[in-house]
Protein backbone atom coordinates (compact mmCIF):
# COMPACT_ATOMS: atom_id res chain seq x y z
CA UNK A 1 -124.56 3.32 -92.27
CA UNK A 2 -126.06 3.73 -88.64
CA UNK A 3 -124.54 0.38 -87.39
CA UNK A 4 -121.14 1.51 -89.03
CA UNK A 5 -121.89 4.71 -87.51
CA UNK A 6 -122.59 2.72 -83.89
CA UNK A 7 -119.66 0.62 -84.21
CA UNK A 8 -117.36 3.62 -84.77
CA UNK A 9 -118.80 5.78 -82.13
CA UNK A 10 -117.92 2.73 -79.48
CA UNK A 11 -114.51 2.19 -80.62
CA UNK A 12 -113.87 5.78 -80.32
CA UNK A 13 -114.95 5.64 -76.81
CA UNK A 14 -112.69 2.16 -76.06
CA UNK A 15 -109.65 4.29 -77.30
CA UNK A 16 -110.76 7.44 -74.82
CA UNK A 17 -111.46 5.09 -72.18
CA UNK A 18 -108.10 2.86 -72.64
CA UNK A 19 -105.79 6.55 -72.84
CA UNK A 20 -107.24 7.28 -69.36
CA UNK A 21 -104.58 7.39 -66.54
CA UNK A 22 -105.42 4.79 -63.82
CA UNK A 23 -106.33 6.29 -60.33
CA UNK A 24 -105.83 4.32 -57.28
CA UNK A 25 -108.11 6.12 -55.55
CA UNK A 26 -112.08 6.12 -56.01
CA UNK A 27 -112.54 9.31 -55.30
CA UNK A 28 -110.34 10.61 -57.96
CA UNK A 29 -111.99 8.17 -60.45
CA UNK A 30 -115.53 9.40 -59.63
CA UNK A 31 -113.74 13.23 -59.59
CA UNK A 32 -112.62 12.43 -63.33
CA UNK A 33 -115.79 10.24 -64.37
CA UNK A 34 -118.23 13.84 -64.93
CA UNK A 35 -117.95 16.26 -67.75
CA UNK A 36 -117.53 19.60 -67.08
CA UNK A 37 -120.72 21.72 -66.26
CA UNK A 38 -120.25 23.42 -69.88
CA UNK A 39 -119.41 20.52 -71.93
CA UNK A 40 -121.04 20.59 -75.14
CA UNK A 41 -119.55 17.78 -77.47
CA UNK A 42 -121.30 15.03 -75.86
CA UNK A 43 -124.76 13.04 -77.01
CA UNK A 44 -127.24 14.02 -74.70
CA UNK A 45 -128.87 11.38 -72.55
CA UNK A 46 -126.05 8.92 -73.81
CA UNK A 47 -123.16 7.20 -71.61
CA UNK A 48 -120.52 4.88 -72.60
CA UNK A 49 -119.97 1.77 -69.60
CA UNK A 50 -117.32 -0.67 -69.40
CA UNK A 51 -117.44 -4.24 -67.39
CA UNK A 52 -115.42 -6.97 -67.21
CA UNK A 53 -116.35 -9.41 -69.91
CA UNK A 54 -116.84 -11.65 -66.69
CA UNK A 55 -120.14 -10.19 -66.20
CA UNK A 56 -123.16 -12.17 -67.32
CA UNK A 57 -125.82 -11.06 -69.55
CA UNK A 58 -128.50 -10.54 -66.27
CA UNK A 59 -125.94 -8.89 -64.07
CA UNK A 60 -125.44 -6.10 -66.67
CA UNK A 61 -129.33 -6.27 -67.36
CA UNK A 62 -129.65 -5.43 -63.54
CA UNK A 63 -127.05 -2.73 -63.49
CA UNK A 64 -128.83 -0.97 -66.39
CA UNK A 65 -132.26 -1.24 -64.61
CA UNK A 66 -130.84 -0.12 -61.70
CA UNK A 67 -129.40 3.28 -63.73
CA UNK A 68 -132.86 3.06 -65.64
CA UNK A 69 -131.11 2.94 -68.75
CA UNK A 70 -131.63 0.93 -72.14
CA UNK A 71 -129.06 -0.61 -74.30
CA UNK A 72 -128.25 1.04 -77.42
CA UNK A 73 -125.35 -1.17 -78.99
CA UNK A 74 -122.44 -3.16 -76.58
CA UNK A 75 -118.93 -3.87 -78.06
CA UNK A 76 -116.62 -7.18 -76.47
CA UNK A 77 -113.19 -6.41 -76.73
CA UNK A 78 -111.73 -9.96 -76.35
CA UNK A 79 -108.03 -8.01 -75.93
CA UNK A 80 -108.78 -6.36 -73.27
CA UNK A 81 -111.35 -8.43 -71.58
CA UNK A 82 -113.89 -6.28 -71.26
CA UNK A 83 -117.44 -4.98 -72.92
CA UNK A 84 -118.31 -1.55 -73.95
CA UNK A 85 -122.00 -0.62 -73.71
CA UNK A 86 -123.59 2.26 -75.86
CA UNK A 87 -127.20 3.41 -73.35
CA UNK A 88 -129.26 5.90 -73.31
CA UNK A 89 -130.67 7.44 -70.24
CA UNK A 90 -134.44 6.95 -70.07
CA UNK A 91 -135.17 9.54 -67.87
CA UNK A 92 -134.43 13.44 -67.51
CA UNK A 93 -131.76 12.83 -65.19
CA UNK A 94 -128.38 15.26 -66.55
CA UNK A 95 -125.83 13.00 -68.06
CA UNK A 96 -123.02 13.96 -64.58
CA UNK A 97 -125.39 12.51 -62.37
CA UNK A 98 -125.73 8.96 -64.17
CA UNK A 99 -122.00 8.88 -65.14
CA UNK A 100 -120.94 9.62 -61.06
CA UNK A 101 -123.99 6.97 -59.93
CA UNK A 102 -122.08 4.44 -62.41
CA UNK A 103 -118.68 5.45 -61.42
CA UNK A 104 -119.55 3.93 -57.73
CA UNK A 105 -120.58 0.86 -58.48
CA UNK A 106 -118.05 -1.78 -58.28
CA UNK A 107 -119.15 -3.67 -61.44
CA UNK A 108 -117.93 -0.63 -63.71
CA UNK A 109 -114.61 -0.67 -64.74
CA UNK A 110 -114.98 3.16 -66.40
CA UNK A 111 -117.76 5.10 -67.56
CA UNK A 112 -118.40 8.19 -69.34
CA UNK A 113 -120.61 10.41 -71.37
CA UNK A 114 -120.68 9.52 -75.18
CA UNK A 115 -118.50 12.01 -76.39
CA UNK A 116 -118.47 13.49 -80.36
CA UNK A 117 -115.45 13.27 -81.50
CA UNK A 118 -115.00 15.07 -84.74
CA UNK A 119 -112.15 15.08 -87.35
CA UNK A 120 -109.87 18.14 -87.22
């Protein structure tokens, strides 16, 4: 049930991630890439990354050190090209601050916090 659980959480996140409009800019991506100071539907000390499937197993290793966070689950998405990956922040930094760090490295195509998403 919790891998089913996993696996639905991610592909939730693919579709939020995939229905984002496309900024030229990098400022407005890292603008958009925080939730808003009051945000509540969100796992705490979660985020939701996606690279280029081009990536290799140490270079996303690295970029998670870097971020000091740990792996939860990751999701390949051979249509678009690209991996999702489920981590968890090992530290008490606030979710906004690890998703704008991400958002300005190059590696990351989008990031953003793990989000609940509850049927209406």
């Amino acid at each position: 049930m919790r891998a089913r659980r996993t696996a639905l959480l991610l592909v939730l996140a693919a579709v939020a991630l995939s229905a984002a409009p496309f900024a030229g800019a990098r400022a407005q991506r890292l603008d958009r890439a925080a939730p808003p100071a009051a945000e509540r539907g969100l796992l705490p000390h979660e985020v939701v990354i996606e690279v280029a499937n081009s990536l290799s197993a140490a270079q996303i290793d690295a970029l998670q050190r870097r971020h000091r966070l740990a792996r939860l689950a990751a999701l390949r998405l051979h249509l678009s090209g690209t991996t999702l990956l489920r981590s968890r922040i090992r530290d008490r930094r606030p979710v906004a601050a690890v998703v704008r760090a991400l958002a300005r490295e190059a590696a990351v195509l989008s990031v953003q916090p793990n989000y609940l998403f509850t049927q209406q």
